[in-house]
C-alpha atoms as a PDB file:
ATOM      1  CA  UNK A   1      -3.502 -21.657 -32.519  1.00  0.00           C
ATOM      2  CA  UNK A   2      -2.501 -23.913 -29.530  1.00  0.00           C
ATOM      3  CA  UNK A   3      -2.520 -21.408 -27.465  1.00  0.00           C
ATOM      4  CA  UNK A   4      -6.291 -20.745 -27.788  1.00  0.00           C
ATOM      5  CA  UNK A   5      -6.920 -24.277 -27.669  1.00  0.00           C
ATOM      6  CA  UNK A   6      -5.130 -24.695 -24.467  1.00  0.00           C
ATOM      7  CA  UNK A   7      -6.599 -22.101 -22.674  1.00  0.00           C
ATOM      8  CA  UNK A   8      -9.461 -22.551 -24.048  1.00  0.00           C
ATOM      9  CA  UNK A   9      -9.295 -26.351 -22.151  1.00  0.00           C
ATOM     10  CA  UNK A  10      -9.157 -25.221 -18.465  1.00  0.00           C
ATOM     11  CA  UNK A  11     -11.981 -28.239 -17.324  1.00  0.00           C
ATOM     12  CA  UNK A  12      -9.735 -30.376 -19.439  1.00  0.00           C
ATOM     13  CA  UNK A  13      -8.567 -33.548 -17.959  1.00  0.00           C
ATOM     14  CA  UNK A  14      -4.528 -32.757 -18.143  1.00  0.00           C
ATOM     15  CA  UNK A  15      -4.947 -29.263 -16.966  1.00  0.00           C
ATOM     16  CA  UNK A  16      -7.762 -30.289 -14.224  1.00  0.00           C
ATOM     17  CA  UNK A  17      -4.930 -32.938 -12.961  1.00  0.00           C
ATOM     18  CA  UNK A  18      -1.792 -30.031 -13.232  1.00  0.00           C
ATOM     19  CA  UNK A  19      -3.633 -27.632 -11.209  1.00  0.00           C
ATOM     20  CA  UNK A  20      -4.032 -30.135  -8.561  1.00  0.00           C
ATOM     21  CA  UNK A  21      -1.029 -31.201  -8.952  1.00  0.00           C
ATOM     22  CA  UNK A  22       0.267 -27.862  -7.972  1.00  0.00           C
ATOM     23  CA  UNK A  23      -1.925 -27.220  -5.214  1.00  0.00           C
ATOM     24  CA  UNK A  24      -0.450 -30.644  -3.696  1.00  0.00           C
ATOM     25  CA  UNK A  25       3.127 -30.203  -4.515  1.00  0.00           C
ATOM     26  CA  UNK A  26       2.603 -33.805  -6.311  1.00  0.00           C
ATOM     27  CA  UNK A  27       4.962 -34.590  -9.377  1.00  0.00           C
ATOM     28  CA  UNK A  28       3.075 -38.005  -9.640  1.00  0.00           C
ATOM     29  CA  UNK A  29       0.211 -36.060 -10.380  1.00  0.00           C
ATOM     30  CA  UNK A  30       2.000 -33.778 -12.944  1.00  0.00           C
ATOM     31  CA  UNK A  31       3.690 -36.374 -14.433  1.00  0.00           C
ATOM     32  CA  UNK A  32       0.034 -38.224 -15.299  1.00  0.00           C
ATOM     33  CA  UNK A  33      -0.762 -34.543 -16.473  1.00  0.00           C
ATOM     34  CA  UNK A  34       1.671 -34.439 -18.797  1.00  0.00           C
ATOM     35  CA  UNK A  35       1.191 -37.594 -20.104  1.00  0.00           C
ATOM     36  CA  UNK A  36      -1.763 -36.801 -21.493  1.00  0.00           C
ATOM     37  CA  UNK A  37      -1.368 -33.731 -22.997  1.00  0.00           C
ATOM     38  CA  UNK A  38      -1.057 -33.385 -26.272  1.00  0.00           C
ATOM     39  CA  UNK A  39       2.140 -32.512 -27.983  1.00  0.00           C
ATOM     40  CA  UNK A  40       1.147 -29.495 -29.930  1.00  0.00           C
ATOM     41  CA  UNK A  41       0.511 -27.751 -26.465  1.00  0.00           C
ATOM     42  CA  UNK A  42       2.782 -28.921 -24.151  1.00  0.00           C
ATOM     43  CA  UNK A  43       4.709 -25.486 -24.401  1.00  0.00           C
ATOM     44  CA  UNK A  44       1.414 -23.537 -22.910  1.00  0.00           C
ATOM     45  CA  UNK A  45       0.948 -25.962 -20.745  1.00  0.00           C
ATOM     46  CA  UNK A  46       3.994 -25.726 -19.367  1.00  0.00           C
ATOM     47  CA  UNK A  47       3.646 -22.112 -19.484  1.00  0.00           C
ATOM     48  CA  UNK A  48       0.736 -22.604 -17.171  1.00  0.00           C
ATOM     49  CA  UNK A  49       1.825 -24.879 -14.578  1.00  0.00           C
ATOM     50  CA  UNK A  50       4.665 -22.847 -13.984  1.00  0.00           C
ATOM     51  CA  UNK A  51       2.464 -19.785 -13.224  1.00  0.00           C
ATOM     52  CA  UNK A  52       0.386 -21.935 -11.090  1.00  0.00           C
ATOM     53  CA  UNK A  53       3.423 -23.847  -9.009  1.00  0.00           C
ATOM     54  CA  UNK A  54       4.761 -20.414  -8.523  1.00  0.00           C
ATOM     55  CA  UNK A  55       1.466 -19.248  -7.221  1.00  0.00           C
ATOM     56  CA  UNK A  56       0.620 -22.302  -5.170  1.00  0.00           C
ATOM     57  CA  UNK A  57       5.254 -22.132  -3.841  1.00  0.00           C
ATOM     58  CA  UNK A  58       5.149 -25.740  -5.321  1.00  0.00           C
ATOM     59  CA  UNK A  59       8.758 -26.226  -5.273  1.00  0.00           C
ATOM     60  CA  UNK A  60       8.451 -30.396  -6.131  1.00  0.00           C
ATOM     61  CA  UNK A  61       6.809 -29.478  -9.156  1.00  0.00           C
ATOM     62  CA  UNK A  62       8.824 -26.310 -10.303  1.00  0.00           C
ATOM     63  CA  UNK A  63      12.129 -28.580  -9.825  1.00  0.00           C
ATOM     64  CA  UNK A  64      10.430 -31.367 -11.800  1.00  0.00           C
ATOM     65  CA  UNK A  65      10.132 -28.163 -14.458  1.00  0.00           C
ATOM     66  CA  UNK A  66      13.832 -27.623 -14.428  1.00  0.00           C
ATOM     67  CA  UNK A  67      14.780 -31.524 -14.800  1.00  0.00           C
ATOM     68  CA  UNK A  68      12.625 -31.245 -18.162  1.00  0.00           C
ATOM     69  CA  UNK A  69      14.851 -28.541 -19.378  1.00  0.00           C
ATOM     70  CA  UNK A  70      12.016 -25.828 -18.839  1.00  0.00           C
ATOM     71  CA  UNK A  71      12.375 -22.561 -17.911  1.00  0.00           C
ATOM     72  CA  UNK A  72      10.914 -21.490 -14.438  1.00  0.00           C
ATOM     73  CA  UNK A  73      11.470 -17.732 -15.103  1.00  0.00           C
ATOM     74  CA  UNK A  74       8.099 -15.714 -14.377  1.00  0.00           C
ATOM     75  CA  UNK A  75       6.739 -14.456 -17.956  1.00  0.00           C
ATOM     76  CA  UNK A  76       5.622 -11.236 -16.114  1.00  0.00           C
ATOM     77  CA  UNK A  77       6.799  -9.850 -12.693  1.00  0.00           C
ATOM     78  CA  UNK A  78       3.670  -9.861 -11.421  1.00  0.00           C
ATOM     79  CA  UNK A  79       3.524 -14.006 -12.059  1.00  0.00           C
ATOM     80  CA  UNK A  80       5.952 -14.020  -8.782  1.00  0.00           C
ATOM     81  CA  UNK A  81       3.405 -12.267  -6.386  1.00  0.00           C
ATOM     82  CA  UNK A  82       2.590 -14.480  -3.647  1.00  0.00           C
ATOM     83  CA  UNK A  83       5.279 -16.814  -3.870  1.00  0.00           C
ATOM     84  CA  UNK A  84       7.111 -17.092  -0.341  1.00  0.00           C
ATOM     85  CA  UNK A  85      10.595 -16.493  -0.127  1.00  0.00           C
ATOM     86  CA  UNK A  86      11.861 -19.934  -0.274  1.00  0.00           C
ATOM     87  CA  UNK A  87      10.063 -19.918  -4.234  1.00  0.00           C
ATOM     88  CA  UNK A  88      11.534 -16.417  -5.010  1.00  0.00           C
ATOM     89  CA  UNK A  89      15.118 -17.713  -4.012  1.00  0.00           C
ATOM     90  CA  UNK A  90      14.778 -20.887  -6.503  1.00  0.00           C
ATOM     91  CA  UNK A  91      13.776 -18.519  -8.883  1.00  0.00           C
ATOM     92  CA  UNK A  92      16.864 -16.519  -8.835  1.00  0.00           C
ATOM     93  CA  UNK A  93      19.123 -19.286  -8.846  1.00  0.00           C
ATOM     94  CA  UNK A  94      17.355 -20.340 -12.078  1.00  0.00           C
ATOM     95  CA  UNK A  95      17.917 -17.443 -13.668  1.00  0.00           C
ATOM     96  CA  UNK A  96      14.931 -14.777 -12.597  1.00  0.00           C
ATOM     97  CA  UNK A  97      15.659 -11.111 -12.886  1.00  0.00           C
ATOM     98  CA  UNK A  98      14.020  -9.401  -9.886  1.00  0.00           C
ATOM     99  CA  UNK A  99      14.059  -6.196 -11.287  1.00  0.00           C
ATOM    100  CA  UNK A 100      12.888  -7.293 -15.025  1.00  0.00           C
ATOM    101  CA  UNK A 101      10.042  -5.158 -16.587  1.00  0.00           C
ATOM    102  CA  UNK A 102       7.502  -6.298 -19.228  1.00  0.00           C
ATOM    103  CA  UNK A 103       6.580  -3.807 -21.973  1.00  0.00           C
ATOM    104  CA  UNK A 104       2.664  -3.995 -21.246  1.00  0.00           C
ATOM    105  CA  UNK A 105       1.307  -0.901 -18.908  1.00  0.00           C
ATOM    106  CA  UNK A 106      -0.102  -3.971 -16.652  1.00  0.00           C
ATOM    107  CA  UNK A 107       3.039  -5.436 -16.296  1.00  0.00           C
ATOM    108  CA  UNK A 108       5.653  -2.281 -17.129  1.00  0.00           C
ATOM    109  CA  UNK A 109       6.617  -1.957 -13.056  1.00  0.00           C
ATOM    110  CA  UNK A 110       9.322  -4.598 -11.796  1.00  0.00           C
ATOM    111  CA  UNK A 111       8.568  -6.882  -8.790  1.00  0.00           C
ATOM    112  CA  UNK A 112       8.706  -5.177  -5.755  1.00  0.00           C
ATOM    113  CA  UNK A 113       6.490  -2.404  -7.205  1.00  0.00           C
ATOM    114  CA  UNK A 114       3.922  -5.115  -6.398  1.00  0.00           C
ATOM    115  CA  UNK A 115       4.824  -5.758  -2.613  1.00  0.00           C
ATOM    116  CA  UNK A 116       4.997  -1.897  -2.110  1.00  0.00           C
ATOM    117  CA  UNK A 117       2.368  -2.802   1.077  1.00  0.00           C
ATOM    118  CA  UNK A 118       4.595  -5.758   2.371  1.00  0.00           C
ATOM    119  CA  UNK A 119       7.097  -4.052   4.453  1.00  0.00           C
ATOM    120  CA  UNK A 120       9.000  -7.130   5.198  1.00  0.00           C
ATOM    121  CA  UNK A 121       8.683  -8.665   1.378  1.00  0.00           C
ATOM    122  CA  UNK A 122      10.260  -4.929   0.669  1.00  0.00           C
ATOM    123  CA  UNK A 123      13.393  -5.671   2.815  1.00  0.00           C
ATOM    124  CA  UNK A 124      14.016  -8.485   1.281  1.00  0.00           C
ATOM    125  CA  UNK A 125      13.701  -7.049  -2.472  1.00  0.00           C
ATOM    126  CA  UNK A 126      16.232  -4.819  -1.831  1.00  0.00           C
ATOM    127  CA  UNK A 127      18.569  -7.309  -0.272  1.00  0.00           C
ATOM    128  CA  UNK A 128      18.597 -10.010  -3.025  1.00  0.00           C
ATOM    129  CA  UNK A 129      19.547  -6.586  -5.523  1.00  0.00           C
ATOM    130  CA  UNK A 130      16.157  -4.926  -6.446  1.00  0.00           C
ATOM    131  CA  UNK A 131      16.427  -1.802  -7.384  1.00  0.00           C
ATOM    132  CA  UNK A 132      14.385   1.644  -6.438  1.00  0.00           C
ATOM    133  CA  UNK A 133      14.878   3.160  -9.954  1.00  0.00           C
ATOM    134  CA  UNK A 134      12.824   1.337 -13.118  1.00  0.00           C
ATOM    135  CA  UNK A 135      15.222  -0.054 -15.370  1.00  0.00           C
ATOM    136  CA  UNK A 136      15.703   2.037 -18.380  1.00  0.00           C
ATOM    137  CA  UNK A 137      13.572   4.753 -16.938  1.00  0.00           C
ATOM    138  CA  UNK A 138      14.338   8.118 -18.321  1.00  0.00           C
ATOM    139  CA  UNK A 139      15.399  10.386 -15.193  1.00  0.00           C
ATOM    140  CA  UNK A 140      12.474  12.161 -13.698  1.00  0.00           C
ATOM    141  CA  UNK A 141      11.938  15.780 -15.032  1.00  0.00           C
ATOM    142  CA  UNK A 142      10.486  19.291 -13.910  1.00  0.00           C
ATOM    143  CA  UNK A 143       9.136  19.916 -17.939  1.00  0.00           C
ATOM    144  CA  UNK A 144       7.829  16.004 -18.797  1.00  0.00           C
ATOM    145  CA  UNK A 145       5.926  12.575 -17.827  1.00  0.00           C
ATOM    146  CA  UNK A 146       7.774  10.131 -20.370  1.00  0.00           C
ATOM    147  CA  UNK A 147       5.042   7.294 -21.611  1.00  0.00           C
ATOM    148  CA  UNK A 148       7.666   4.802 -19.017  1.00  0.00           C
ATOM    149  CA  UNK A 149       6.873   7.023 -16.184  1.00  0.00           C
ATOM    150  CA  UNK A 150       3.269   6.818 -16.790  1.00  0.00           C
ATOM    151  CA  UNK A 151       2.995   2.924 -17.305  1.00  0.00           C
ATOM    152  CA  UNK A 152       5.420   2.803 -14.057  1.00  0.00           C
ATOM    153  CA  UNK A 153       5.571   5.407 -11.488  1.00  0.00           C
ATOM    154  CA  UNK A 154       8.091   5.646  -8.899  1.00  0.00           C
ATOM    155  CA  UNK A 155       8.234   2.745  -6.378  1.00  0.00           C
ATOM    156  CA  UNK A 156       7.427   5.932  -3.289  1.00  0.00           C
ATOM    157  CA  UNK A 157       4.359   6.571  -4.748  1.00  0.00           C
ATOM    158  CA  UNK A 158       3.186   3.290  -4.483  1.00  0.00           C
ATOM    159  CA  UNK A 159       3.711   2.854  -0.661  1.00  0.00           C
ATOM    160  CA  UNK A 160       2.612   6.322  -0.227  1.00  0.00           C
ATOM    161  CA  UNK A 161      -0.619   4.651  -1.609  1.00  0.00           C
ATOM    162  CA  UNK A 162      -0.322   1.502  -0.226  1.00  0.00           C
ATOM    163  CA  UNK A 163       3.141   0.656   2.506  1.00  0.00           C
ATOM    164  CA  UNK A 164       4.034   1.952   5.586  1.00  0.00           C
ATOM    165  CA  UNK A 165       5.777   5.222   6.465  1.00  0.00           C
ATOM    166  CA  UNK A 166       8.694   2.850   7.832  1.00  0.00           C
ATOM    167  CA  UNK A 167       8.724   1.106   3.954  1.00  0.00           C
ATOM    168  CA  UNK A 168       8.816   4.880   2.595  1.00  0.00           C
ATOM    169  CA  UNK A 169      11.214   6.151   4.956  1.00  0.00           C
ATOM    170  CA  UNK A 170      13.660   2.716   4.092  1.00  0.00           C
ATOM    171  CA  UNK A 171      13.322   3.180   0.232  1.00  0.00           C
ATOM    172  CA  UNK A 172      13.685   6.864   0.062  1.00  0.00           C
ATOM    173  CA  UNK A 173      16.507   6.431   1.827  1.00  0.00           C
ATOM    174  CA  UNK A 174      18.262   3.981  -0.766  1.00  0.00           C
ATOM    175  CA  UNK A 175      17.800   6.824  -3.278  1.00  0.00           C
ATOM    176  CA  UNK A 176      13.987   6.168  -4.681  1.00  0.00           C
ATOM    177  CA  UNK A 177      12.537   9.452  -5.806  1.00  0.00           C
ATOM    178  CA  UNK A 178       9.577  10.862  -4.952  1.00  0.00           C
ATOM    179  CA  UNK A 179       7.809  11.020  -8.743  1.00  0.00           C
ATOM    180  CA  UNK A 180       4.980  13.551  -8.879  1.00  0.00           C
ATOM    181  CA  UNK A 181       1.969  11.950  -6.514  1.00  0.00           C
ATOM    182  CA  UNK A 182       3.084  10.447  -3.567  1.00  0.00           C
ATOM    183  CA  UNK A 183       1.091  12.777  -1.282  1.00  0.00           C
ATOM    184  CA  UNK A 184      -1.811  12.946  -4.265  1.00  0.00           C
ATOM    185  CA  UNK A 185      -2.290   9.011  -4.028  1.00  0.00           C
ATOM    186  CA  UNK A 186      -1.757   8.846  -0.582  1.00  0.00           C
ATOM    187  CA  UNK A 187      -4.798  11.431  -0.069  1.00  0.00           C
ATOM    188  CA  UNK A 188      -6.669   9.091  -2.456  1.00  0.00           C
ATOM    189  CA  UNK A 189      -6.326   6.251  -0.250  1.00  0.00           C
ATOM    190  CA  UNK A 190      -6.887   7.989   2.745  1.00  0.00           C
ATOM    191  CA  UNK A 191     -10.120   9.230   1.262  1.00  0.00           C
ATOM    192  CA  UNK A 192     -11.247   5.968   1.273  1.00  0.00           C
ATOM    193  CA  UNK A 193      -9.687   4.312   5.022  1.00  0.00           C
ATOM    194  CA  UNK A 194     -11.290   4.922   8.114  1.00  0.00           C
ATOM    195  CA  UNK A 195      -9.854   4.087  11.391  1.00  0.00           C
ATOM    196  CA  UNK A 196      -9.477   1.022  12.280  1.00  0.00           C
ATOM    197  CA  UNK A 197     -11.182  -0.483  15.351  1.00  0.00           C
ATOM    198  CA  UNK A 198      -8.339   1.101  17.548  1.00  0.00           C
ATOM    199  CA  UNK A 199      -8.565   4.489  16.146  1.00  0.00           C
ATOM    200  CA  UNK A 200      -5.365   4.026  14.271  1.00  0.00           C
ATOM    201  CA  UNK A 201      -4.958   5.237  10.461  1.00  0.00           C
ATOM    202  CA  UNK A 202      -2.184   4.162   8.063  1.00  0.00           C
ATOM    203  CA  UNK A 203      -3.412   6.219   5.476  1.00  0.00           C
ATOM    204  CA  UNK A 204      -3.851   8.966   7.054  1.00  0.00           C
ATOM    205  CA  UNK A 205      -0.452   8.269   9.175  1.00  0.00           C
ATOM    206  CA  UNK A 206       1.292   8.532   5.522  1.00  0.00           C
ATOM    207  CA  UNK A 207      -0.654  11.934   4.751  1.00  0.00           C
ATOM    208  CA  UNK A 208       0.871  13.270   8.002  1.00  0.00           C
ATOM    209  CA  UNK A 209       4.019  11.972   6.852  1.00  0.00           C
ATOM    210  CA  UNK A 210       4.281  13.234   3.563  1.00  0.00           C
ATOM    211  CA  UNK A 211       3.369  17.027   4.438  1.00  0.00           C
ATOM    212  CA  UNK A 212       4.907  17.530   8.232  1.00  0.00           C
ATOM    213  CA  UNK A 213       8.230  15.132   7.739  1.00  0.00           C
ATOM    214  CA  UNK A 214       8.890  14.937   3.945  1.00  0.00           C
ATOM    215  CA  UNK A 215       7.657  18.191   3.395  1.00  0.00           C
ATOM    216  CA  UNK A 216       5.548  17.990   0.170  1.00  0.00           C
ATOM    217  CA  UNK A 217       3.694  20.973  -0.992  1.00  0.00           C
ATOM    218  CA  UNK A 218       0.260  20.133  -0.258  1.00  0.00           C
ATOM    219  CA  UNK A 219      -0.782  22.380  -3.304  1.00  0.00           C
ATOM    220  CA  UNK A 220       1.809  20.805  -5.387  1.00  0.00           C
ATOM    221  CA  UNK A 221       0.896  19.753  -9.180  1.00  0.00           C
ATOM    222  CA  UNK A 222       0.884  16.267 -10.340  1.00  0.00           C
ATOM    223  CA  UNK A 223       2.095  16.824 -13.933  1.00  0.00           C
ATOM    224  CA  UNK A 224       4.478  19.818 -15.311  1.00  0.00           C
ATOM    225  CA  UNK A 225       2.280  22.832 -15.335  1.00  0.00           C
ATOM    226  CA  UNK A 226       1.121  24.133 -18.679  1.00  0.00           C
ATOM    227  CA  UNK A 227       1.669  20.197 -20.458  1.00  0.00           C
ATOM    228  CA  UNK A 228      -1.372  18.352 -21.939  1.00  0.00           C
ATOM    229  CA  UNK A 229      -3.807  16.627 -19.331  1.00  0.00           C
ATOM    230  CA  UNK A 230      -2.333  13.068 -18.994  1.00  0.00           C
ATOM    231  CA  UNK A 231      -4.876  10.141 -17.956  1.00  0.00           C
ATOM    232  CA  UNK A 232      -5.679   9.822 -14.434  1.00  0.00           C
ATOM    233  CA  UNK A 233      -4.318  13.057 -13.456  1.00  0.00           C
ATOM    234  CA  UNK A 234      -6.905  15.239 -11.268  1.00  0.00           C
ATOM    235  CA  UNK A 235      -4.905  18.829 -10.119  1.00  0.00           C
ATOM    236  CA  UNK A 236      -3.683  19.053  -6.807  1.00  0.00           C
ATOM    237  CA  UNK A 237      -3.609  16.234  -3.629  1.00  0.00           C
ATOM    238  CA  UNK A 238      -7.075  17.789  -2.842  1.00  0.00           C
ATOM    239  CA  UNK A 239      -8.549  17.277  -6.055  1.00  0.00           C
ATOM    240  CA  UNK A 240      -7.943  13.593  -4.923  1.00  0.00           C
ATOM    241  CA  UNK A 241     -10.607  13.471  -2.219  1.00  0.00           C
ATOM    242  CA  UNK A 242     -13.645  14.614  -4.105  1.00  0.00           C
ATOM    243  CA  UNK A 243     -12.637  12.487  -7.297  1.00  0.00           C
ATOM    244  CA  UNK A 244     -12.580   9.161  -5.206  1.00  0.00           C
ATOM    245  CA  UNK A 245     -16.327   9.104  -5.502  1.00  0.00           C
ATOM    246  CA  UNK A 246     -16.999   8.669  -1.630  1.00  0.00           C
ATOM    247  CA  UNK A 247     -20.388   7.472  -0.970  1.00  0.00           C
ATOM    248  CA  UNK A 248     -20.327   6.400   3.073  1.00  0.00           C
ATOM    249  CA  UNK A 249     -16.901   7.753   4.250  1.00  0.00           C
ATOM    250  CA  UNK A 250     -16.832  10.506   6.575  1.00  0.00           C
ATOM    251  CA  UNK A 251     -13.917  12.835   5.097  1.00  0.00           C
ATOM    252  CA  UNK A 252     -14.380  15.944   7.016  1.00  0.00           C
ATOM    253  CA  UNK A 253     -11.002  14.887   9.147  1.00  0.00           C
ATOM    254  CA  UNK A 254      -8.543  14.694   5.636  1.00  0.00           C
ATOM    255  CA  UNK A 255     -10.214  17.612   4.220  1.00  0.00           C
ATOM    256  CA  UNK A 256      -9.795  19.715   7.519  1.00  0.00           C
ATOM    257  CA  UNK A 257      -6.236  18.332   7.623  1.00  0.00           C
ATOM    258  CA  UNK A 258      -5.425  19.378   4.175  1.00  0.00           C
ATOM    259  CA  UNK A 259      -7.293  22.821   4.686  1.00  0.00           C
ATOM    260  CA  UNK A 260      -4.930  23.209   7.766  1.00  0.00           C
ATOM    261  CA  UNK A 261      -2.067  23.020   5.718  1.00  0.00           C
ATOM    262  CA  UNK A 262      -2.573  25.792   3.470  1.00  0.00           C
ATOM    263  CA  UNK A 263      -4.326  23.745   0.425  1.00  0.00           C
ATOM    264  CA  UNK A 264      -6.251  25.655  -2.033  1.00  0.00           C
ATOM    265  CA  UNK A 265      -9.916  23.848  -2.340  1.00  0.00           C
ATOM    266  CA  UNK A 266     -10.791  25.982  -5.296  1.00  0.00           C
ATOM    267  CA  UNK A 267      -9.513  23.645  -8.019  1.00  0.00           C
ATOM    268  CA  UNK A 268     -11.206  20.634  -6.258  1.00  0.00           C
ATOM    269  CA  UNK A 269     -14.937  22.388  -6.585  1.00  0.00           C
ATOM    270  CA  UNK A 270     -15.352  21.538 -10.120  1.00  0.00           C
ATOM    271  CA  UNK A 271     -14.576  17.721  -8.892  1.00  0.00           C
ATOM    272  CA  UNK A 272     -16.882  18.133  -6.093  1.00  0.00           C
ATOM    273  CA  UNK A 273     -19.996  19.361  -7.480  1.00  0.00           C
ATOM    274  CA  UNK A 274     -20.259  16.084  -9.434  1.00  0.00           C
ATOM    275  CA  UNK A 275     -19.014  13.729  -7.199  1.00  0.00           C
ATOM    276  CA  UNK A 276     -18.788  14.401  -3.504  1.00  0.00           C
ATOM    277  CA  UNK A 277     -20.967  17.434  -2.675  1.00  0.00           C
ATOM    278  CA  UNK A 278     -20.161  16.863   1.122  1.00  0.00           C
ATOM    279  CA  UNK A 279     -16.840  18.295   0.647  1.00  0.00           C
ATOM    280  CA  UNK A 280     -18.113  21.444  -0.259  1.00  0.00           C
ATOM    281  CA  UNK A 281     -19.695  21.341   3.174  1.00  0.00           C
ATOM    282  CA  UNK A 282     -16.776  20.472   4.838  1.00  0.00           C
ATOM    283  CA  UNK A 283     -14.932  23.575   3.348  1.00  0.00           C
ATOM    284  CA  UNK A 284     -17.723  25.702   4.384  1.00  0.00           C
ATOM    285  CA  UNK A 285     -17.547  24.147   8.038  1.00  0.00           C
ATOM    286  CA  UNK A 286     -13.886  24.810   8.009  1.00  0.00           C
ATOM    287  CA  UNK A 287     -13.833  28.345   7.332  1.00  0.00           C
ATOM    288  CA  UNK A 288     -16.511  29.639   9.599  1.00  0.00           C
ATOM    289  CA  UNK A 289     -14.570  26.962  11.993  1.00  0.00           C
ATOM    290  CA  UNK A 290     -11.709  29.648  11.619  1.00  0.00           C
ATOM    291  CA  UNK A 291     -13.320  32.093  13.949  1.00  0.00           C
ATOM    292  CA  UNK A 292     -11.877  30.171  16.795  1.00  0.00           C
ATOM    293  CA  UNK A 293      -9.225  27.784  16.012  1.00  0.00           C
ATOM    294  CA  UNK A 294      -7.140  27.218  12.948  1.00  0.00           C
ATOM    295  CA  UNK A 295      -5.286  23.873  13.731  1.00  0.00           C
ATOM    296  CA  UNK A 296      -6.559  20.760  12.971  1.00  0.00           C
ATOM    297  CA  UNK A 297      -6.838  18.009  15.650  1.00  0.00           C
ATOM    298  CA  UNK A 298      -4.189  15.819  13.743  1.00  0.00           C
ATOM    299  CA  UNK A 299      -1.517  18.022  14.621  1.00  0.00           C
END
């Protein structure tokens, strides 16, 4: 198929002179590109350079795109990712749905799902008409995880994973729902963040968030009780820590947090045993700790 043969020809000679061509902006370059590709594969060709002048916010060449009559709408949302906002803005005006979903599970969440940790990029998502609910997305249930909600969760959970608690605090406030793990993946991440050089902790900053301000149940289940295990589900936001796999970060601090706020470690033992035996230790620490003090330093 021409497909296979094109991609198969990435040290070719045309697509050797496209992708420069794109990483210099240089129609002249393209246009010698084109000329020597053949005709039976123009189409993927095309197909790539697009991808690539989106990538590279080669605006010369993506115009030179729309004077051959081709389509400059990203295949995929996640084709857009990196583009500045100057590229994004010719996109729309030729045509690109920023809230479009693909049907595979790597490509089922819209655009913005992939800029949940660009708090700026964010803003300007929802000003050019993104949207904080999935298109045709079943509503979110007490009883059920529909197959859409598992190939895309809810735009929260990713910045609870990934964003700031500003991001979270400006989405949730245009409506996004919570879904069922923002505080689950948020303890996932955390698991695996130390401080930076300034003592300072985003991830752990969202933890904080998501218990004392938004209120989550730190025991709280991430799939309707009762229901069928679904895939990359572990039990509570605690089962999160000891799941991660942790090999050289010190999580005595989020498991003391998490402690502190009335989470049950039982469920996580199983988890722990396996992976992360230092957690047991740190529950053990944190109980005979109770002697004296029961409030974590966080607070």
């Amino acid at each position: 198929m021409p497909a296979r043969r094109f991609l198969g020809s990435w040290d070719s000679q045309d697509w050797a002179l496209a992708r420069r061509a794109c990483r210099f902006n240089d129609t002249t370059i393209l246009n010698e590109a084109i000329s020597m590709c053949p005709a039976r594969d123009l189409q993927d060709f095309y197909n790539m350079v697009r991808s690539h002048a989106i990538k590279n916010n080669a605006t010369a060449i993506l115009y030179n795109l729309i004077e051959r009559g081709i389509s400059i709408i990203p295949r995929f949302p996640g084709e857009a990712v990196g583009a500045t906002k100057e590229t994004l803005e010719l996109l729309l005006a030729h045509g690109w749905d920023i809230n479009a979903r693909a049907d595979t599970s790597r490509e089922a969440e819209p655009f913005m799902w992939f800029v949940a940790d660009n708090e700026d990029m964010i803003k300007w998502c929802l000003e050019h008409g993104a949207s904080v609910h999935p298109r045709g997305q079943e509503p979110l249930s007490d009883d059920v995880i529909t197959l859409s909600q598992q190939m895309c969760e809810q735009i929260l959970e990713k910045v609870a994973m990934r964003g700031t608690v500003a991001t979270f605090e400006l989405l949730h406030s245009k409506g996004a729902p919570l879904g069922w793990r923002p505080l689950h993946l948020a303890v996932k991440t955390a698991t695996h963040s130390p401080p930076d050089q300034d003592g300072n902790n985003a991830r752990m900053d969202m933890v904080l968030h998501l218990l004392d301000v938004v209120g989550i149940d730190v025991n709280a289940p991430d799939q309707p009780p009762g229901s069928k295990t679904l895939p990359s589900r572990l039990g509570t936001p605690i089962c999160y820590m000891p799941c991660s796999r942790v090999e050289t970060v010190d999580t005595k601090t989020l498991t003391w947090l998490l402690l502190d706020r009335g989470a049950d470690p039982t469920p996580a033992f199983e988890w722990a045993e396996r992976y992360h035996p230092e957690f047991m230790e740190d529950v053990k620490a944190w109980k005979k700790r109770q002697g004296s003090s029961s409030y974590c330093c966080l607070q």
